[in-house]
Protein backbone atom coordinates (compact mmCIF):
# COMPACT_ATOMS: atom_id res chain seq x y z
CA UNK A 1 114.80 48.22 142.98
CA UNK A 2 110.77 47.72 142.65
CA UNK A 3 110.16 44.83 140.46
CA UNK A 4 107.35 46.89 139.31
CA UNK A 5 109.96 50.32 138.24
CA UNK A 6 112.71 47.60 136.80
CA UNK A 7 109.62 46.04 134.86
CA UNK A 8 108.54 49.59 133.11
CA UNK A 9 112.40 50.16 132.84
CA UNK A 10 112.70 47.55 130.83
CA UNK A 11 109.80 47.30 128.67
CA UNK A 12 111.33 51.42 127.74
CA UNK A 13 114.23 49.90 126.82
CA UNK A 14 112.68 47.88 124.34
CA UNK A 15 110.93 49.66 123.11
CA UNK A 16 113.35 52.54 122.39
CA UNK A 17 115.67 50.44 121.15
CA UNK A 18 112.97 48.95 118.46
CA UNK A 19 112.17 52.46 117.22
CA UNK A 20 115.87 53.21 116.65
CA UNK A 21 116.10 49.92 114.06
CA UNK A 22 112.30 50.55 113.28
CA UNK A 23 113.74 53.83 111.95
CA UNK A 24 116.71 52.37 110.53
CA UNK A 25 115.00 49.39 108.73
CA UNK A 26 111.08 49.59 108.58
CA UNK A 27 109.28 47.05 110.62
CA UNK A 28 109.13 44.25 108.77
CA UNK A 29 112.90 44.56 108.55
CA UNK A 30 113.38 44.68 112.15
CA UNK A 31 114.42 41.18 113.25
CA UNK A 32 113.29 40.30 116.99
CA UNK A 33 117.21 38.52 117.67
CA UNK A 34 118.95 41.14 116.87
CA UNK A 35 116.98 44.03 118.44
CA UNK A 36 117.47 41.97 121.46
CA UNK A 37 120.76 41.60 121.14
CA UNK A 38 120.65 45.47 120.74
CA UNK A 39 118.55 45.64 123.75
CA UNK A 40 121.23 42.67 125.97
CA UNK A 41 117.47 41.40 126.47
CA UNK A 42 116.69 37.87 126.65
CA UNK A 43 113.99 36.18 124.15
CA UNK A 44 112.15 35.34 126.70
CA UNK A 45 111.85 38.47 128.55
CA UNK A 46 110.35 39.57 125.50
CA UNK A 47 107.64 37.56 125.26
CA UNK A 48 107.08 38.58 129.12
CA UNK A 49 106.25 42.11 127.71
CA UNK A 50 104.84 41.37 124.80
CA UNK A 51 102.42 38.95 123.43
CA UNK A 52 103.71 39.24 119.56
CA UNK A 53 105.68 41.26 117.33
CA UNK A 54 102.71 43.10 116.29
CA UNK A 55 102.01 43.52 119.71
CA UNK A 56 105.01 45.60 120.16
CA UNK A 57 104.68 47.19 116.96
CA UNK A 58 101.23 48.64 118.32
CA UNK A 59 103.33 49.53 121.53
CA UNK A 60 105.94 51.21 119.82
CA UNK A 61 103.17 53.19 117.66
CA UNK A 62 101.45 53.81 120.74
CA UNK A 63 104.34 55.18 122.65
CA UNK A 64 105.88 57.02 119.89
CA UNK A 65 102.65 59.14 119.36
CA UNK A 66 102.65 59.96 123.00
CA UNK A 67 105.99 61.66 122.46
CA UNK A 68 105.08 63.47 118.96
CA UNK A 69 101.69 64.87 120.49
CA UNK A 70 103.43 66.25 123.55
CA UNK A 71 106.00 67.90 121.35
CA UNK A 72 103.25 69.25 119.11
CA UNK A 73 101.23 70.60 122.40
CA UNK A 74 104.49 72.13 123.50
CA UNK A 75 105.49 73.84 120.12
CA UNK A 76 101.99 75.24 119.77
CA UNK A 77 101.98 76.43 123.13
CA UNK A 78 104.88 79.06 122.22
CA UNK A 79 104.38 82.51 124.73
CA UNK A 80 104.56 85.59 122.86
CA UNK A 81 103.21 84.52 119.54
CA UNK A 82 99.80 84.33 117.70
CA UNK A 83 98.05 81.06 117.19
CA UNK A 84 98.75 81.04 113.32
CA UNK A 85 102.35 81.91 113.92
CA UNK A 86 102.86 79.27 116.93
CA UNK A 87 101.55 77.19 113.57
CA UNK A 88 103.27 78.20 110.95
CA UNK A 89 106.89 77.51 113.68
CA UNK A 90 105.77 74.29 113.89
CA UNK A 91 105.90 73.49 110.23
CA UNK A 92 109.09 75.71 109.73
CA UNK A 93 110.45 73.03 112.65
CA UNK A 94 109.41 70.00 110.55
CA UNK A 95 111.23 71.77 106.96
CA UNK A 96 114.23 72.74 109.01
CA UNK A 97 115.15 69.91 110.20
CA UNK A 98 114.70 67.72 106.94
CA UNK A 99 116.99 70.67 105.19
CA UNK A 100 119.22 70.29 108.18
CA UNK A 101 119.36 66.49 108.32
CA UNK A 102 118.72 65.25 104.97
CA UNK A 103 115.93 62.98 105.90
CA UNK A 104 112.47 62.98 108.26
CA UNK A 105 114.56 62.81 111.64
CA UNK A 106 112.92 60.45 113.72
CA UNK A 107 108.90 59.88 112.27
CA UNK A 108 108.35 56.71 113.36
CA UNK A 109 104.28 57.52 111.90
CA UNK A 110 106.21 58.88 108.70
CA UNK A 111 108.48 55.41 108.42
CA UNK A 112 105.44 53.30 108.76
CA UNK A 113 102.49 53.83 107.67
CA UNK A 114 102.69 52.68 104.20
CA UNK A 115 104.80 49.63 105.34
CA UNK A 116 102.24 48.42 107.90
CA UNK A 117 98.88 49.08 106.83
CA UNK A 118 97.77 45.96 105.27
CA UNK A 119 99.90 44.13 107.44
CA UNK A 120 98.37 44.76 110.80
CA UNK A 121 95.03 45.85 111.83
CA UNK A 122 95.76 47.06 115.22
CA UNK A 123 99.02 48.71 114.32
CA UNK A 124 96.79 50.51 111.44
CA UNK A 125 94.25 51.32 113.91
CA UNK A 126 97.47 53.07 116.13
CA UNK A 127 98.49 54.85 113.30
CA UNK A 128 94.63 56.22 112.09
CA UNK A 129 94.45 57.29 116.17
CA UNK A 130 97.59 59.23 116.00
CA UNK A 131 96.67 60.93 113.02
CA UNK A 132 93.25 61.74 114.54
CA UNK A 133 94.73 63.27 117.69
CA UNK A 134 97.34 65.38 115.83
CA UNK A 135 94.30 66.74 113.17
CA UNK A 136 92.51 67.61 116.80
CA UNK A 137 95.75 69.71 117.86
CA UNK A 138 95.85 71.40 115.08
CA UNK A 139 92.16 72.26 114.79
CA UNK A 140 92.16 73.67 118.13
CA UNK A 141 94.72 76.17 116.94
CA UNK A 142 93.07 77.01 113.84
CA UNK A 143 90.15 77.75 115.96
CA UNK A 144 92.24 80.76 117.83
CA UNK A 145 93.45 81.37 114.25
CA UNK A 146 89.59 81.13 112.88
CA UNK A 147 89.25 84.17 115.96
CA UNK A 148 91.65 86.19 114.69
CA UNK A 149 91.10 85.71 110.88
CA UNK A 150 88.87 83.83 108.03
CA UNK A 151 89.97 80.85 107.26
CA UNK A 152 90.80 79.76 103.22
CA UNK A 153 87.89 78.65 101.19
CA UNK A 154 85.52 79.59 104.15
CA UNK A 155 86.73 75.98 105.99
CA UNK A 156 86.38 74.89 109.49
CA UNK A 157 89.10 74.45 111.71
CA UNK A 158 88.49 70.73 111.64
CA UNK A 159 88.61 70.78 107.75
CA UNK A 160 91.76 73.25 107.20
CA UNK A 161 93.46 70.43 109.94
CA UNK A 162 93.02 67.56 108.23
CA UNK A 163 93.81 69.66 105.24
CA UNK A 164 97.10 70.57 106.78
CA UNK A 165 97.93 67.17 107.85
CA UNK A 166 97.14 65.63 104.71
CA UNK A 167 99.32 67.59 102.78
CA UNK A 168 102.29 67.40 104.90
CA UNK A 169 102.20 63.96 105.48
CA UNK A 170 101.98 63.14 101.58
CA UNK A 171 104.98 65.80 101.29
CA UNK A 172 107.20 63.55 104.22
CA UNK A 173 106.39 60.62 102.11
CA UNK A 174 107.60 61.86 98.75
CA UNK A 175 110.74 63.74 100.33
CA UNK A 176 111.45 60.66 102.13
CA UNK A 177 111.35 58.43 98.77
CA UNK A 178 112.97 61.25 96.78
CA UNK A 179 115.62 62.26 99.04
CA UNK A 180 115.21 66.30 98.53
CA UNK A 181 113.41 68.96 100.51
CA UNK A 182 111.43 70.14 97.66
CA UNK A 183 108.10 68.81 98.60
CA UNK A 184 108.10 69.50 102.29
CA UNK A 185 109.19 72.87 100.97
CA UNK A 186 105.92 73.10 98.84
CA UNK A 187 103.77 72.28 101.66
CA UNK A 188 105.21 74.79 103.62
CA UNK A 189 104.57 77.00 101.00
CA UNK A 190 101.56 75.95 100.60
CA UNK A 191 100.61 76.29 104.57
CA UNK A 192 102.16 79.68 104.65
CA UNK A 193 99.60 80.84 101.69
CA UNK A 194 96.39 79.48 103.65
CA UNK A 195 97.19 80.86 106.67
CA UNK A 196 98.13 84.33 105.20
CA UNK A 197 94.66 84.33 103.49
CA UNK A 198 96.21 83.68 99.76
């Protein structure tokens, strides 16, 4: 196999495998031996890949965001449906599957970016860049929405996005500490009455 392939293959592995205990038990709760152990990776491969722990936090941010903004470009990219309804799917998606599941499947962003914040710089810095590039997804389909009808309170795009975001972030957060759909169900709610012109 290319060294250069088996390389990649393995710093994927790694990294998947810390986002499955970074999910499980935060970051700071994520102890290097075992993930490795998790990972049948040697210490010292590790540090081949990666200069720190934070370094690999940032990595994991990085590569998780990747993944989320694809998904987000391929939900609102739905055939057959207007812009504020290829919206609105993509928040119904987010509500169903914490009703379904019982907790935010799978949000590495959700998981942590209260935990990390003042602990790292550069994995705050990941974190404020995802956040930026998901409010710029969403503005450019409020602006097909903006085409099609006035936005609430006479907003931009760019406004009713971070708005948006915002709102349903602050609603993971509080369903994830309280356990219950009810305020992921409220920001839906509340999503579904901006974009319906309430």
């Amino acid at each position: 196999m290319n060294k250069t392939v088996q390389r990649n293959e393995t710093r994927e592995h790694l990294l998947a495998t810390g986002e499955r205990v970074c999910l499980q038990r935060g970051f700071t709760g994520m102890g290097l031996s075992e993930m490795l152990a998790l990972a049948e990776v040697p210490k010292g491969s590790f540090y081949h890949y990666f200069r720190s722990k934070e370094a690999f936090g940032v990595a994991l941010l990085e590569r998780y965001f990747v993944h989320y903004l694809q998904q987000i470009e391929q939900q609102l990219s739905q055939p057959g449906l207007s812009a504020r309804e290829r919206l609105l799917a993509h928040f119904r998606y987010g509500a169903t599957l914490f009703i379904e599941q019982g907790h935010i499947v799978g949000c590495l962003g959700v998981k942590l970016s209260a935990e990390v914040c003042d602990l790292s710089e550069p994995m705050r810095d990941a974190l404020q860049h995802g956040a930026s590039a998901t409010i710029a997804i969403y503005a450019r389909c409020l602006s097909e929405v903006a085409a099609e009808q006035a936005l609430p309170y006479g907003q931009t795009p760019e406004q009713l996005a971070q708005r948006c975001y915002l709102l349903w972030l602050g609603a993971s957060l509080q369903s994830k500490i309280s356990r219950e759909p009810g305020p992921i169900s409220l920001a839906l709610e509340t999503i579904e009455q901006w974009l319906n012109g309430h």
